[in-house]
C-alpha atoms as a PDB file:
ATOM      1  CA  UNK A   1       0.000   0.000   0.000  1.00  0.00           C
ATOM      2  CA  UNK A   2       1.748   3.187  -1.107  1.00  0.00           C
ATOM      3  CA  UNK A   3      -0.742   5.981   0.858  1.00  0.00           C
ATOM      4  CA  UNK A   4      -3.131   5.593   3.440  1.00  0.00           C
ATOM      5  CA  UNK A   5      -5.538   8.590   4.496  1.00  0.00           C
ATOM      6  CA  UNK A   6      -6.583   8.294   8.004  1.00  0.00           C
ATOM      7  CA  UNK A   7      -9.552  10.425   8.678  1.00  0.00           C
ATOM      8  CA  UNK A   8     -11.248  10.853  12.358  1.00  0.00           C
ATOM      9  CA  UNK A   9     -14.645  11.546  12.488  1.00  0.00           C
ATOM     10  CA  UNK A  10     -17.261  12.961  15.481  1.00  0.00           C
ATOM     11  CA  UNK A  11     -20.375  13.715  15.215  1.00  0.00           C
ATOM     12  CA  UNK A  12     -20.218  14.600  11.330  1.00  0.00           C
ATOM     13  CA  UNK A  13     -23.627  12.623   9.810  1.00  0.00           C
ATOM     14  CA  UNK A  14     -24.215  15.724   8.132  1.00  0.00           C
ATOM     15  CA  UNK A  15     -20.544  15.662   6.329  1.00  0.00           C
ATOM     16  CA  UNK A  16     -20.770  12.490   5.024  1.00  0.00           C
ATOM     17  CA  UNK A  17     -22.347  13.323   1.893  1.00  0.00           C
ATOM     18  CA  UNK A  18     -19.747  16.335   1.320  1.00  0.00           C
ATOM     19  CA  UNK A  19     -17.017  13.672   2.277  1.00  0.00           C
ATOM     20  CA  UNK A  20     -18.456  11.203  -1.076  1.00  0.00           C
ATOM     21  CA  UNK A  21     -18.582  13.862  -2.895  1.00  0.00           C
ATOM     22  CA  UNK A  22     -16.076  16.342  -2.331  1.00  0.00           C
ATOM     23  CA  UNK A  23     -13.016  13.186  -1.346  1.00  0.00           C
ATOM     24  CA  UNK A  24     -13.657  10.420  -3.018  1.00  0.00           C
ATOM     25  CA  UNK A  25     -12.331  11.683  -7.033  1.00  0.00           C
ATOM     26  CA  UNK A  26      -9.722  13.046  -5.210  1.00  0.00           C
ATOM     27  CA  UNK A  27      -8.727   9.676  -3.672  1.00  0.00           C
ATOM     28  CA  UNK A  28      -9.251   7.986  -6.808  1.00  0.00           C
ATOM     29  CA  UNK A  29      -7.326  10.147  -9.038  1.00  0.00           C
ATOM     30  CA  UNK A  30      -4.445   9.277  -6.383  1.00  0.00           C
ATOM     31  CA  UNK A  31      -4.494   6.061  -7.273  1.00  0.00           C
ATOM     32  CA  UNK A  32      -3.360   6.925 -11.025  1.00  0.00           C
ATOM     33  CA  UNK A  33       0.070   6.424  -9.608  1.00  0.00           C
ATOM     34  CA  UNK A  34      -0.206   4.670  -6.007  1.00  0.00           C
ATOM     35  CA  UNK A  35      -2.527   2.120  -4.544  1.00  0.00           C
ATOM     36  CA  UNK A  36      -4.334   4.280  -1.577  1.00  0.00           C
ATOM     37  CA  UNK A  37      -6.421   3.158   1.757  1.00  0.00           C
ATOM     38  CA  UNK A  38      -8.667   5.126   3.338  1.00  0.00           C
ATOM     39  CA  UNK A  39      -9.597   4.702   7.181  1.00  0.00           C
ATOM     40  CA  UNK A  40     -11.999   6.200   8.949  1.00  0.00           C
ATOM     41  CA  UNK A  41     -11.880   6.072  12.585  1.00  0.00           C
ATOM     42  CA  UNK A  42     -15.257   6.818  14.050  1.00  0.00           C
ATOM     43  CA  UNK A  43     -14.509   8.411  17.977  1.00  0.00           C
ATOM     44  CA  UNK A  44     -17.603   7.280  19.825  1.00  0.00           C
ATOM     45  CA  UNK A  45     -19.957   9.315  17.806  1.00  0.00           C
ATOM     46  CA  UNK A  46     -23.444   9.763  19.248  1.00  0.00           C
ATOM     47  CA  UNK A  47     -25.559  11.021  16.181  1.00  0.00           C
ATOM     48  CA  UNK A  48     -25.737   9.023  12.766  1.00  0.00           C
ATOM     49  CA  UNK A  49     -21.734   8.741  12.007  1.00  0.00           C
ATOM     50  CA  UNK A  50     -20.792   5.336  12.288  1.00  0.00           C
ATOM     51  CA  UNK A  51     -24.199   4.411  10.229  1.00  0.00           C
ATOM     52  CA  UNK A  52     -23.325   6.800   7.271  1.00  0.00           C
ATOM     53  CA  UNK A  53     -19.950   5.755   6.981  1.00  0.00           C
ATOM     54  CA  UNK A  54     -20.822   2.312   7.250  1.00  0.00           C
ATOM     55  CA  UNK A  55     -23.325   2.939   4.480  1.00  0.00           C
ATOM     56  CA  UNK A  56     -21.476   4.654   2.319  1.00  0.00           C
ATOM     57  CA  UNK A  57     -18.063   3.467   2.285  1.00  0.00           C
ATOM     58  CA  UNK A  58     -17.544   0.651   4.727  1.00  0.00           C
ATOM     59  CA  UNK A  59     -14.831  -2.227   4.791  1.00  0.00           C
ATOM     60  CA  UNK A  60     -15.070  -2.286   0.950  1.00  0.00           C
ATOM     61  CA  UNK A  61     -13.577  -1.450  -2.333  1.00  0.00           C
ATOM     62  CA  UNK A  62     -14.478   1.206  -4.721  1.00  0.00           C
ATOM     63  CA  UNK A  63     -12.982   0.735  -7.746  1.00  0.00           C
ATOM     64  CA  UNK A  64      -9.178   1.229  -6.992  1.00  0.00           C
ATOM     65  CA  UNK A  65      -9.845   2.553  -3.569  1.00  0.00           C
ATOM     66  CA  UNK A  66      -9.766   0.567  -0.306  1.00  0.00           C
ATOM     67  CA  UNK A  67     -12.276   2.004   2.449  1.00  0.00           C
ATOM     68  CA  UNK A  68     -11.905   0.634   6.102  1.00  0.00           C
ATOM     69  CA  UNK A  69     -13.715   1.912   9.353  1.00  0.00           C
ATOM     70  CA  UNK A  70     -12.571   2.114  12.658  1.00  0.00           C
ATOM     71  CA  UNK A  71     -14.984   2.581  15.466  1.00  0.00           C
ATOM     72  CA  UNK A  72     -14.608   4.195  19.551  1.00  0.00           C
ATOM     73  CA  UNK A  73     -17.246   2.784  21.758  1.00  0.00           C
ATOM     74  CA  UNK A  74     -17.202   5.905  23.831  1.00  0.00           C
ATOM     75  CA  UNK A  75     -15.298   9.489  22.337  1.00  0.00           C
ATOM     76  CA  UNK A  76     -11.986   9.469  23.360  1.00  0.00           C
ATOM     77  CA  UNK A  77     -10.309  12.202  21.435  1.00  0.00           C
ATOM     78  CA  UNK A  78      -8.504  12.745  18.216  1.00  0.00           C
ATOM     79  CA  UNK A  79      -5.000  12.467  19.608  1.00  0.00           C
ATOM     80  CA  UNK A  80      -6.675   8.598  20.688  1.00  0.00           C
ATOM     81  CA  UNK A  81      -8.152   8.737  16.973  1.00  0.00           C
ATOM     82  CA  UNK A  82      -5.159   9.036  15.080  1.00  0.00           C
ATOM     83  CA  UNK A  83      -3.193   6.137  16.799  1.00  0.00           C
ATOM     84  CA  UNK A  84      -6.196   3.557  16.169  1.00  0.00           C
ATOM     85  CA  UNK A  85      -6.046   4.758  12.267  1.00  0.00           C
ATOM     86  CA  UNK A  86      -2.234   4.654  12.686  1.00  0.00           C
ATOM     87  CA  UNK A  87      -2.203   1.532  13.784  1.00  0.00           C
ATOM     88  CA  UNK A  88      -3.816  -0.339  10.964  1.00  0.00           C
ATOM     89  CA  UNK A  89      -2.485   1.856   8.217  1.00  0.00           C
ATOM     90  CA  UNK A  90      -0.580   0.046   6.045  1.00  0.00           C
ATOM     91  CA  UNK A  91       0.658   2.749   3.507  1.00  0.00           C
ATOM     92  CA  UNK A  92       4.596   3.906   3.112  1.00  0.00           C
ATOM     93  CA  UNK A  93       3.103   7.311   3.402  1.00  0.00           C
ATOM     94  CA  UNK A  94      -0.106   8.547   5.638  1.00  0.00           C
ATOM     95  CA  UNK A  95      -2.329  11.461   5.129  1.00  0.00           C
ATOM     96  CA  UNK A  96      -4.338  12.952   8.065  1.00  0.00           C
ATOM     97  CA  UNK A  97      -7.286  14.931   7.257  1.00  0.00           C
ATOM     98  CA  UNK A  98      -9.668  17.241   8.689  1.00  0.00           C
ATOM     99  CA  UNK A  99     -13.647  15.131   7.718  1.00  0.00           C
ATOM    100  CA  UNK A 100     -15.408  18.641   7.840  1.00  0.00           C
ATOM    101  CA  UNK A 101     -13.506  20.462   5.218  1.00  0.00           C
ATOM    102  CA  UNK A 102     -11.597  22.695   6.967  1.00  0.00           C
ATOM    103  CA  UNK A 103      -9.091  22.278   4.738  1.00  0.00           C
ATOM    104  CA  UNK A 104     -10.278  21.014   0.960  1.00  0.00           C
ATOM    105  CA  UNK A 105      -9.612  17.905   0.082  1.00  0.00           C
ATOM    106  CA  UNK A 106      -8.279  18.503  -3.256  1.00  0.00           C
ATOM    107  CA  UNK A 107      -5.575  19.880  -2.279  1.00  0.00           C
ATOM    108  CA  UNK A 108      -4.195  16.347  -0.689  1.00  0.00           C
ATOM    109  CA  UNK A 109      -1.767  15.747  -4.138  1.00  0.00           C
ATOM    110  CA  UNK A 110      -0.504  18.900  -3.591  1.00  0.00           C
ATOM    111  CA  UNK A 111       0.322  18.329  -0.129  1.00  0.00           C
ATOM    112  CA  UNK A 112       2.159  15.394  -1.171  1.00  0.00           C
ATOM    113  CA  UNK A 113       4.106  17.027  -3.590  1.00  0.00           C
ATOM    114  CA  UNK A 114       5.859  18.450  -1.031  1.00  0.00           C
ATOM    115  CA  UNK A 115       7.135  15.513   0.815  1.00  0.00           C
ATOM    116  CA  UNK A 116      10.579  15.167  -1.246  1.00  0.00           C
ATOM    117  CA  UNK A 117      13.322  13.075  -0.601  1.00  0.00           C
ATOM    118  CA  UNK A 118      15.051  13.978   2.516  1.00  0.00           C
ATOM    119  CA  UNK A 119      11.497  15.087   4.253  1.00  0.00           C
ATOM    120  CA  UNK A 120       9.975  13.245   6.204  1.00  0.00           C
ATOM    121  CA  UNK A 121       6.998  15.309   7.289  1.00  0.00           C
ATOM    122  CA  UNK A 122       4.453  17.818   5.462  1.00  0.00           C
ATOM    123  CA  UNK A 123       2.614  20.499   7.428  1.00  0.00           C
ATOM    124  CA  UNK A 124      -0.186  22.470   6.261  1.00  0.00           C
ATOM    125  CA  UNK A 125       0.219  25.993   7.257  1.00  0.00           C
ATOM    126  CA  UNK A 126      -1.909  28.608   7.187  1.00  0.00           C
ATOM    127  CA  UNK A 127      -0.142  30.643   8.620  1.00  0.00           C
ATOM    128  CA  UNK A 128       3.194  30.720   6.208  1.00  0.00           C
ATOM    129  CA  UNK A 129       3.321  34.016   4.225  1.00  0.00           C
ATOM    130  CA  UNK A 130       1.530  32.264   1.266  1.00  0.00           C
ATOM    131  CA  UNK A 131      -1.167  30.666   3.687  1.00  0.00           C
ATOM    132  CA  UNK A 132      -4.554  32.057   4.611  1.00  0.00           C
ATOM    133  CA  UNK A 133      -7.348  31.968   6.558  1.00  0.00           C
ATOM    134  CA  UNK A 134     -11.301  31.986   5.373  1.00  0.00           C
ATOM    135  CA  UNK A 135     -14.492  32.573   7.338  1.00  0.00           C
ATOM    136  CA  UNK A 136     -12.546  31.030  10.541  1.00  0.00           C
ATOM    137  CA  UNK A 137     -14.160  32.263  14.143  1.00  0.00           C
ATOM    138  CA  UNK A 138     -11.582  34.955  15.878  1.00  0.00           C
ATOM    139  CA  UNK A 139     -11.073  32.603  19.284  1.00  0.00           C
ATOM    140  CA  UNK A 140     -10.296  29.625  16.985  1.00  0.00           C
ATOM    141  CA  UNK A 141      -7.261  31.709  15.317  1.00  0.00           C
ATOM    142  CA  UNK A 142      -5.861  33.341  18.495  1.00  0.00           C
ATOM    143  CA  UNK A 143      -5.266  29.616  20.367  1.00  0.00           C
ATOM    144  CA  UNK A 144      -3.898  27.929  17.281  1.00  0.00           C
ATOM    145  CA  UNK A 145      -1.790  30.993  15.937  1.00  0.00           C
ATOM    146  CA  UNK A 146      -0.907  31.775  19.196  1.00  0.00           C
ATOM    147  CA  UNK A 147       0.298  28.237  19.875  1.00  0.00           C
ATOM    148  CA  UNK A 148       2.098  28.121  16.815  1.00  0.00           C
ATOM    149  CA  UNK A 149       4.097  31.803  17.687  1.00  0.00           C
ATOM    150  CA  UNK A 150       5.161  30.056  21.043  1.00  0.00           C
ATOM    151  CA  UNK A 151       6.307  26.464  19.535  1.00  0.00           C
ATOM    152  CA  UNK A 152       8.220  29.023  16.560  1.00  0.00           C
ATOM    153  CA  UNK A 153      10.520  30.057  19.396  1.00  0.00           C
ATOM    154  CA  UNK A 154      11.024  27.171  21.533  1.00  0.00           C
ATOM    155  CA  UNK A 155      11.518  24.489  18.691  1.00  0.00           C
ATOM    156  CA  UNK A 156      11.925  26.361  14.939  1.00  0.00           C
ATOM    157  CA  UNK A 157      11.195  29.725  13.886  1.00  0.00           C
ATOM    158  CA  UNK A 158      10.895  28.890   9.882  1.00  0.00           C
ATOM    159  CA  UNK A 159       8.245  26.748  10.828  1.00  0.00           C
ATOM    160  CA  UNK A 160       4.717  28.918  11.107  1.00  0.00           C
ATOM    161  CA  UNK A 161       2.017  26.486  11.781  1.00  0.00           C
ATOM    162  CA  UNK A 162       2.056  23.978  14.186  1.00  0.00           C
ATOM    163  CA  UNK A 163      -1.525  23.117  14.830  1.00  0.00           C
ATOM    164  CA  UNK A 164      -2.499  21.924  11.557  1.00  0.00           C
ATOM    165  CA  UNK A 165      -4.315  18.056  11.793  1.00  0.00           C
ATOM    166  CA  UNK A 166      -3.660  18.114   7.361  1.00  0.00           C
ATOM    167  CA  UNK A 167      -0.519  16.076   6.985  1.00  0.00           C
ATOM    168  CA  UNK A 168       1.704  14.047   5.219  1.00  0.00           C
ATOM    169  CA  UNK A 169       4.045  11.661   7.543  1.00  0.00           C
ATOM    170  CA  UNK A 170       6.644   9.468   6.239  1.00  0.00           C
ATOM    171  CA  UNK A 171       5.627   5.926   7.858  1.00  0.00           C
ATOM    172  CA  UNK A 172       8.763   6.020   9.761  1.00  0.00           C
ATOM    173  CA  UNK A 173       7.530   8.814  11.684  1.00  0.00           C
ATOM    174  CA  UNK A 174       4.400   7.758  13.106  1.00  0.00           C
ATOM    175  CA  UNK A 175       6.224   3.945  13.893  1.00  0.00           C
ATOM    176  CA  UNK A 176       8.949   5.476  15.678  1.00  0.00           C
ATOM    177  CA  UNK A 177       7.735   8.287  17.551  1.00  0.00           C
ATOM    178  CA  UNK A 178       4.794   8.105  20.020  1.00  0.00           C
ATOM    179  CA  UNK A 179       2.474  10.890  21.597  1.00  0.00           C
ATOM    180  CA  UNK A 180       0.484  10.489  24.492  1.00  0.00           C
ATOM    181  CA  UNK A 181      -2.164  13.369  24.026  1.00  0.00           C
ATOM    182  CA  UNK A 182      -5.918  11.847  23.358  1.00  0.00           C
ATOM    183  CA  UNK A 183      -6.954  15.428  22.384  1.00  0.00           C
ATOM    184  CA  UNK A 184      -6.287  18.266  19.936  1.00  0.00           C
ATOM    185  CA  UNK A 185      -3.052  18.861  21.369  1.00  0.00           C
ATOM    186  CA  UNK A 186      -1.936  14.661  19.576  1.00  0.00           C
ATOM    187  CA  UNK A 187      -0.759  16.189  16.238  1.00  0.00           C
ATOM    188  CA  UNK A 188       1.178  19.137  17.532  1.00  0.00           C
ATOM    189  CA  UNK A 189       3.191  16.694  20.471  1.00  0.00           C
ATOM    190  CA  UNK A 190       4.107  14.760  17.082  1.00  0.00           C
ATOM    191  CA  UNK A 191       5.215  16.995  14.398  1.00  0.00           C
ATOM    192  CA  UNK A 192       7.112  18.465  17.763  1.00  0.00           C
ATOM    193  CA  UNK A 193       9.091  15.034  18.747  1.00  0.00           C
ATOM    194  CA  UNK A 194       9.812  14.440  15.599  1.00  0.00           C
ATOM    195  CA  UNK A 195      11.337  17.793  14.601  1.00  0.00           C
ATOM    196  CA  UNK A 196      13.123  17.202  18.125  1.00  0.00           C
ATOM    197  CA  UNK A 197      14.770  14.187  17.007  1.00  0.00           C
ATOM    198  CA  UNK A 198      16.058  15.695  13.704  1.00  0.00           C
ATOM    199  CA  UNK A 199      13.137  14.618  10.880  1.00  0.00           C
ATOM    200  CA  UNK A 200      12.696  17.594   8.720  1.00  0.00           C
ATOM    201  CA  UNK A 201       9.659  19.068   8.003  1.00  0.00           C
ATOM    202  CA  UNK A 202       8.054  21.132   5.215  1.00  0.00           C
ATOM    203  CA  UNK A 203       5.215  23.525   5.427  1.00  0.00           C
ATOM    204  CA  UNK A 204       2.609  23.752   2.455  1.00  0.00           C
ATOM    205  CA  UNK A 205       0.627  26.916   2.474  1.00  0.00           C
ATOM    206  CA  UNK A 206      -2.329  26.931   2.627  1.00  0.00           C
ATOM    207  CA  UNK A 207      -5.960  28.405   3.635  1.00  0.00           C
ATOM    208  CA  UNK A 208      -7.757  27.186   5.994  1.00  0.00           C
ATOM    209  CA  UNK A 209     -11.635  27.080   6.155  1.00  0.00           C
ATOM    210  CA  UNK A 210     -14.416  27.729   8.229  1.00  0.00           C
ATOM    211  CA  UNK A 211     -16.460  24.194   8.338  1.00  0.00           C
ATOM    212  CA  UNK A 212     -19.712  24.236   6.316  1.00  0.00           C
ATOM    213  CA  UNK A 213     -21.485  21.992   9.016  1.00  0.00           C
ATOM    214  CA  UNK A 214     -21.805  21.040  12.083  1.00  0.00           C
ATOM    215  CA  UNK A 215     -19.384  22.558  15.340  1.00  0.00           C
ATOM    216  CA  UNK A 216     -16.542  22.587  16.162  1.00  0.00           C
ATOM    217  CA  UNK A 217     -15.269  19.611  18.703  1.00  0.00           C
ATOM    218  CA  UNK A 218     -12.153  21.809  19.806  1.00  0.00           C
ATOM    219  CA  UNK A 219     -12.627  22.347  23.776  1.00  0.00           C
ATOM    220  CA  UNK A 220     -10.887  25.575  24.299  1.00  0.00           C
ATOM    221  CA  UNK A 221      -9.488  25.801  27.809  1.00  0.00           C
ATOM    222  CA  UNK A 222      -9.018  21.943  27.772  1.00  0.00           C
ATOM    223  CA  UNK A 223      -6.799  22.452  24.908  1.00  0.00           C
ATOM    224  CA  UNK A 224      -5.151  25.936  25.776  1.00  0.00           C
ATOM    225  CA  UNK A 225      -4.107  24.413  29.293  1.00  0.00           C
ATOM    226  CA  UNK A 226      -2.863  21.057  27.418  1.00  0.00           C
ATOM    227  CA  UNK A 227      -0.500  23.050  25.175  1.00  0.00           C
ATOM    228  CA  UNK A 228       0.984  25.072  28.177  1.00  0.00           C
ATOM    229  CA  UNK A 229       1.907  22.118  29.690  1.00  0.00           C
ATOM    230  CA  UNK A 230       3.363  20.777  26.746  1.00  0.00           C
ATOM    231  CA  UNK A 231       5.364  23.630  25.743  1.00  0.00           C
ATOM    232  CA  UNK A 232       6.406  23.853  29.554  1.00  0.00           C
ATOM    233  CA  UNK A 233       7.534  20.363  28.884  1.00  0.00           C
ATOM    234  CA  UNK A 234       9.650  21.461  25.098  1.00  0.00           C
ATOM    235  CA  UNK A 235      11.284  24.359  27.292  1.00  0.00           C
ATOM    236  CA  UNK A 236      12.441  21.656  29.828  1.00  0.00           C
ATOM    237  CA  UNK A 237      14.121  19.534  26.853  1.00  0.00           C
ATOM    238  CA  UNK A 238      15.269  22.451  25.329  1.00  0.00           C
ATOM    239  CA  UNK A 239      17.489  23.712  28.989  1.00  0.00           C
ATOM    240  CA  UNK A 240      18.502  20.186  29.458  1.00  0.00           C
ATOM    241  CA  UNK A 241      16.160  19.273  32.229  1.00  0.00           C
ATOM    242  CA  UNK A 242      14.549  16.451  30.773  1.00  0.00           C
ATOM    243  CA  UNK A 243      14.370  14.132  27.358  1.00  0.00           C
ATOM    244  CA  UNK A 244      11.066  14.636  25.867  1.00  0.00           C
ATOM    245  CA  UNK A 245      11.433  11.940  23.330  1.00  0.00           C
ATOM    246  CA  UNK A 246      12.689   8.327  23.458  1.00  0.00           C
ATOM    247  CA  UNK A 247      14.424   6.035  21.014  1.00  0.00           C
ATOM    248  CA  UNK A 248      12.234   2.981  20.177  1.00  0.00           C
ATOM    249  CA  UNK A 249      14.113   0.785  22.245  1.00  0.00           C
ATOM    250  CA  UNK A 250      13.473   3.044  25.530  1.00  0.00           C
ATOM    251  CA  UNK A 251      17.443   5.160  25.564  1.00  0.00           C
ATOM    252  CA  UNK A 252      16.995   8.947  25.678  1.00  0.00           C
ATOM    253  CA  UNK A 253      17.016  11.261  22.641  1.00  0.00           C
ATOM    254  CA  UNK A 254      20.581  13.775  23.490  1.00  0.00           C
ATOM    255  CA  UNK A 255      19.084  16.903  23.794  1.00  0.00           C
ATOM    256  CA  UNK A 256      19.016  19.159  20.877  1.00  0.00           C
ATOM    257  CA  UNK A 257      19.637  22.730  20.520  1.00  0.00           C
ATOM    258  CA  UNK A 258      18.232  25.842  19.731  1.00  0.00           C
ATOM    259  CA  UNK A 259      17.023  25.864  16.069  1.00  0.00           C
END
């Protein structure tokens, strides 16, 4: 399997449609080139999710395209999410995406142009010079941009978005490096480890979206309070204090400095 797209759903009945619609040429006109997978990972929905996707794409085939969904009993957060659709994955390269649109779909091949030899890791950012940012509430912008400005100093500057959930990870990456966050907080602890252990990432700009349905799942001082403690946790490394990441077999990462 060359790609696998992992994409965690709550609560999104009403996206499904836009999902067929919207995703599925795009994941087929992927496969011109590569076989793909696509896994949805259902967290514990409690409206009409798991039935839609089950409907409409379940563990089948459509045409070149291999569906496959993943279900939570109870919502346990994307961060929780991601590792289930990790962990059945089978492509060289995974995608993460965003199920309500927030950033379009057909812009995954361009994402993955940017993954060239030597990268490991592709970002979308809207906040790079070339990014931008659509129809997206004020509060929403001020946590993630203001996450990103803090992670810019304590782990990269040339790096401008750090929250993004659209991705493009080498399948080394997401073996080797583990995150413990079951919330929003899971991608950002990962692109962060693995930046801290020398992979080298690339940003794509990009714009992000305001979602056409639906809410937004983001708990805001849940999440604000988890990246504090996290970026507590990078400043640590960073002095020396502690090793925030760990070789697979368990011996500690030397710590890094200042990029």
């Amino acid at each position: 399997m060359d790609i696998s797209i992992v994409i965690p759903c709550y609560n999104e009945e009403e996206n499904i449609p836009r999902i067929q619609r919207e995703f599925l040429p795009v994941a087929i006109g992927l496969t011109r080139t590569r076989s793909v997978e696509v896994i949805f990972v259902d967290d514990g929905s409690t409206d009409g999710t798991w039935q839609a996707l089950t409907h409409t794409f379940g563990n089948k085939s459509d045409g070149p395209v291999t569906f496959r969904v993943e279900r939570h009993g109870t919502n346990r957060g994307l961060g929780a999410a991601l590792r289930t659709g990790f962990s059945v994955a089978r492509g060289e390269v995974i995608v993460t995406t965003d199920s309500d649109g927030t950033y379009q779909f057909v812009e995954i091949p361009a994402l993955l142009s940017y993954l060239k030899p030597g990268i490991s890791l592709v970002t979308a950012s809207p906040y790079h010079p070339l990014g931008g940012v659509e129809g997206v509430p004020a509060y929403r912008l001020v946590l993630s941009k203001g996450s990103s400005l803090i992670y810019r100093l304590l782990v990269n500057r040339r790096i401008h978005t750090y929250t993004s959930l659209f991705r493009a990870y080498r399948r080394e990456v997401v073996e080797r490096i583990s995150f413990q966050s079951d919330g929003f907080l899971a991608g950002t602890e990962l692109m962060v480890k693995a930046m801290l252990m020398g992979y080298q990432v690339a940003e794509y700009p990009a714009v992000l979206h305001s979602r056409a349905f639906g809410t937004s799942k983001a708990k805001l001082v849940r999440t604000i309070l988890a990246h504090l403690r996290f970026q507590a946790r990078v400043l640590f490394h960073r002095l020396g204090r502690i090793s925030l990441v760990d070789q697979p077999q368990g011996q500690e990462i030397p710590v890094t400095s200042g990029s």
